[in-house]
N, C-alpha and C. Protein backbone atom coordinates (compact mmCIF):
# COMPACT_ATOMS: atom_id res chain seq x y z
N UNK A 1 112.65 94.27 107.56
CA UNK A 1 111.63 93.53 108.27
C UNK A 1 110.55 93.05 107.29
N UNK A 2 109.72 92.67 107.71
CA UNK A 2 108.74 91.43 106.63
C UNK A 2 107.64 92.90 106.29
N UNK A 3 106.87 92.53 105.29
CA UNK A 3 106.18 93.65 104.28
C UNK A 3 104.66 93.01 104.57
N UNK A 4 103.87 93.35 105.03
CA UNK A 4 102.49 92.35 105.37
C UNK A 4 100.98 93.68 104.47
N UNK A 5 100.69 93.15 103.26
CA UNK A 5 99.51 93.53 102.74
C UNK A 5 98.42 92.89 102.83
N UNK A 6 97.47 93.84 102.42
CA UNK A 6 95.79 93.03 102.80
C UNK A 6 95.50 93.82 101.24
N UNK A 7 94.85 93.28 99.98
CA UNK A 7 94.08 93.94 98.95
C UNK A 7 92.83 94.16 99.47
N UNK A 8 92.38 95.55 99.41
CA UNK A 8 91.17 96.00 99.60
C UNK A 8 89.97 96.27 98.59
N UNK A 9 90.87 95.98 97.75
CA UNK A 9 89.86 96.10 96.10
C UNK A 9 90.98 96.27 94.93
N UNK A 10 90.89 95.40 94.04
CA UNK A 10 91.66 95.87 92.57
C UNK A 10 92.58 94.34 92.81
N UNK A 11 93.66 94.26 92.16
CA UNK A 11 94.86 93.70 92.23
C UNK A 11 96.10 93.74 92.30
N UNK A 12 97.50 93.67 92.79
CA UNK A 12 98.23 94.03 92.60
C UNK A 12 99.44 92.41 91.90
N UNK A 13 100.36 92.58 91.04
CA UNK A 13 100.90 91.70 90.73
C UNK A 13 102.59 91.78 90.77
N UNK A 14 103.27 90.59 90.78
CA UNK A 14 104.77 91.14 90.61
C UNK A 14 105.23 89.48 89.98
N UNK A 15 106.30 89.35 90.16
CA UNK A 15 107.03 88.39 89.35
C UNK A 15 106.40 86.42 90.13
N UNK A 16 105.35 86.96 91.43
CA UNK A 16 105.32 85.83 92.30
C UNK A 16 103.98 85.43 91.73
N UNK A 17 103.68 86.37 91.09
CA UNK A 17 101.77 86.08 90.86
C UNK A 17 101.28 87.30 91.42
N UNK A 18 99.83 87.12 91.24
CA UNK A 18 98.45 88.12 91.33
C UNK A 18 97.93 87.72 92.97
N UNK A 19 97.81 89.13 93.71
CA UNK A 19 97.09 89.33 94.57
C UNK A 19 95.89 89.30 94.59
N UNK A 20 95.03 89.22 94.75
CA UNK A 20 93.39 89.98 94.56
C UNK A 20 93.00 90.27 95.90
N UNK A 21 91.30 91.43 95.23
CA UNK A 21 90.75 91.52 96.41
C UNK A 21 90.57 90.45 97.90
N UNK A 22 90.43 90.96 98.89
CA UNK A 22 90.53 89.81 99.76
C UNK A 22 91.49 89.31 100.23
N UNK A 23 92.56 89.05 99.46
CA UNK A 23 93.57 88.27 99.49
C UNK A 23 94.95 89.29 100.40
N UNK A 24 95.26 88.70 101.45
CA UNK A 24 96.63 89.07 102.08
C UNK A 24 97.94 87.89 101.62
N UNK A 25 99.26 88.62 101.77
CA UNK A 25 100.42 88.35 101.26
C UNK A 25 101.24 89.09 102.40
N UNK A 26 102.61 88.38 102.70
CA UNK A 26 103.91 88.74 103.18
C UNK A 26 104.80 88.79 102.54
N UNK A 27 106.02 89.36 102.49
CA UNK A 27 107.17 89.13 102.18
C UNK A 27 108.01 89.28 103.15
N UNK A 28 109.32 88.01 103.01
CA UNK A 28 110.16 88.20 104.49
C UNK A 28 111.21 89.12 104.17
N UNK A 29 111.82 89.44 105.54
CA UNK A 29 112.99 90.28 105.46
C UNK A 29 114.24 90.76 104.54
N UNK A 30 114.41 91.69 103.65
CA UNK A 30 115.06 92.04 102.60
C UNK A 30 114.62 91.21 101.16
N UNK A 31 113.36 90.62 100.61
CA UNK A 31 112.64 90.52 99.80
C UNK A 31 112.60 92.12 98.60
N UNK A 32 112.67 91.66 97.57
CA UNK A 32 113.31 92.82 96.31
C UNK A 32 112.13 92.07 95.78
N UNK A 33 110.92 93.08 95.13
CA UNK A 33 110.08 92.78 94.33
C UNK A 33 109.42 94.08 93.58
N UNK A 34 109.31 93.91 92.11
CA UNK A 34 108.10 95.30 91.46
C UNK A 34 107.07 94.53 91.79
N UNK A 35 106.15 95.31 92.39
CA UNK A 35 104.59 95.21 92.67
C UNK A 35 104.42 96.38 91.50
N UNK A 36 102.95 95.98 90.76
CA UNK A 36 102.10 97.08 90.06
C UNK A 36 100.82 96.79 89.65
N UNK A 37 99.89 97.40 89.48
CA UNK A 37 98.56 97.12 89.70
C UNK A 37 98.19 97.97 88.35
N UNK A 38 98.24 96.90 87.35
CA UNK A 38 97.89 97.24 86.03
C UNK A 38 96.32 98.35 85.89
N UNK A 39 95.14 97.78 86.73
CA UNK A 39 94.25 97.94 86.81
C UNK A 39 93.59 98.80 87.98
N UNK A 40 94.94 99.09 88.63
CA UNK A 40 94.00 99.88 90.03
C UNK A 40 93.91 98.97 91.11
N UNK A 41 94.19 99.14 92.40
CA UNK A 41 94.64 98.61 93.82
C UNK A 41 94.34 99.60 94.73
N UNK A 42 93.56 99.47 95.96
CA UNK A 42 93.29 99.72 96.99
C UNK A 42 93.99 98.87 97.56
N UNK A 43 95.60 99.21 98.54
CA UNK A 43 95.51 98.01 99.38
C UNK A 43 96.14 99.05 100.97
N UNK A 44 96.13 98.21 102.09
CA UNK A 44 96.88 98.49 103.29
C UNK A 44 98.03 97.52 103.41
N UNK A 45 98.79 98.40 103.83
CA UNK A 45 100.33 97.60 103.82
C UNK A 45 100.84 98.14 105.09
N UNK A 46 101.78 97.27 106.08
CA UNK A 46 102.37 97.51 107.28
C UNK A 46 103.79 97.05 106.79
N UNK A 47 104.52 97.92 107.41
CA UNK A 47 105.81 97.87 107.61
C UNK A 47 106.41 98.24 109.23
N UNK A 48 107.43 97.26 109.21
CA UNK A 48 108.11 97.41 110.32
C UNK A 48 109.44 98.25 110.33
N UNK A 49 109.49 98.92 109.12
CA UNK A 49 110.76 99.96 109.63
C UNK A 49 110.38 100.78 107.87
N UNK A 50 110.86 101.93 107.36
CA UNK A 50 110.48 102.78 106.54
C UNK A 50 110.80 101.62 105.34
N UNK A 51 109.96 101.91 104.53
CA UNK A 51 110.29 100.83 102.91
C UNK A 51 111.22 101.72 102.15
N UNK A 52 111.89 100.98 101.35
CA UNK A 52 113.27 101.67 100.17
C UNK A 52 112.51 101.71 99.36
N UNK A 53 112.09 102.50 98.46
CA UNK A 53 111.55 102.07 96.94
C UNK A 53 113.66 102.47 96.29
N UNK A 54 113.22 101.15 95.45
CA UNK A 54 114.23 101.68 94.71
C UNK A 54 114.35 101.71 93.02
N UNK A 55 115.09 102.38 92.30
CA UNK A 55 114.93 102.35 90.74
C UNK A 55 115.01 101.11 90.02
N UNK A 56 114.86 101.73 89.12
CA UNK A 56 114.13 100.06 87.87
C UNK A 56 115.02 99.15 87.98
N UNK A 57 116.48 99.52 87.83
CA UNK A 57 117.30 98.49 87.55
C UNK A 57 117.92 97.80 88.93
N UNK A 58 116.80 97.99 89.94
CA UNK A 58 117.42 97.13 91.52
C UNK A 58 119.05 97.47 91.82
N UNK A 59 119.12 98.22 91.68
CA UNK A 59 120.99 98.61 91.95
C UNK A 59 121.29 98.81 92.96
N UNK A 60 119.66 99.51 93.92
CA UNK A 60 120.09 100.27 95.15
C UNK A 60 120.57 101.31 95.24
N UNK A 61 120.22 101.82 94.00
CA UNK A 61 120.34 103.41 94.24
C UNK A 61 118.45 103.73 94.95
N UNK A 62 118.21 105.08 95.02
CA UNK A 62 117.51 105.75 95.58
C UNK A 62 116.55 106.74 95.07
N UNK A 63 115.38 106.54 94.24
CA UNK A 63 114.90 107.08 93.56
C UNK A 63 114.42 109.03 93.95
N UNK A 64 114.61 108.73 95.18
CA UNK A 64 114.10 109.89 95.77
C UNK A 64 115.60 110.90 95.90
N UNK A 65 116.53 110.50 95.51
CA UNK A 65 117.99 111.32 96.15
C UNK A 65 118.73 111.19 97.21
N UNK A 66 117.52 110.17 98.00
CA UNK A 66 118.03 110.31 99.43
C UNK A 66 119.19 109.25 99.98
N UNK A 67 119.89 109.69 101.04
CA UNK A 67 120.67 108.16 101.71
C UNK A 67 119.88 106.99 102.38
């Protein structure tokens, strides 16, 4: 389901560009992105069903062990 953030302070960035404070962003349904916040990020993020984090190399494995 779609990924909906609001930055509450700091920045966060990934391969699309820089968030900033203030600034809200979506991503639609099955969207694969590193977000990281070189500098520190306060943000709120909604999700519509649990998020995957997954390992560096996007394979879809499961960083946590889990299924």
């Amino acid at each position: 389901e779609i990924e909906q953030t609001y930055v509450l302070s700091g920045s966060i960035v990934d391969d699309e560009g820089e968030v900033r404070e203030g600034d809200y962003v979506w991503r639609p349904k099955g969207n694969r992105h590193l977000a990281r916040s070189p500098n520190g990020a306060l943000v709120l993020s909604f999700f519509l069903k649990p998020n995957k984090f997954l390992d560096k190399d996007t394979s879809g494995g499961d960083t946590k062990g889990g299924t």
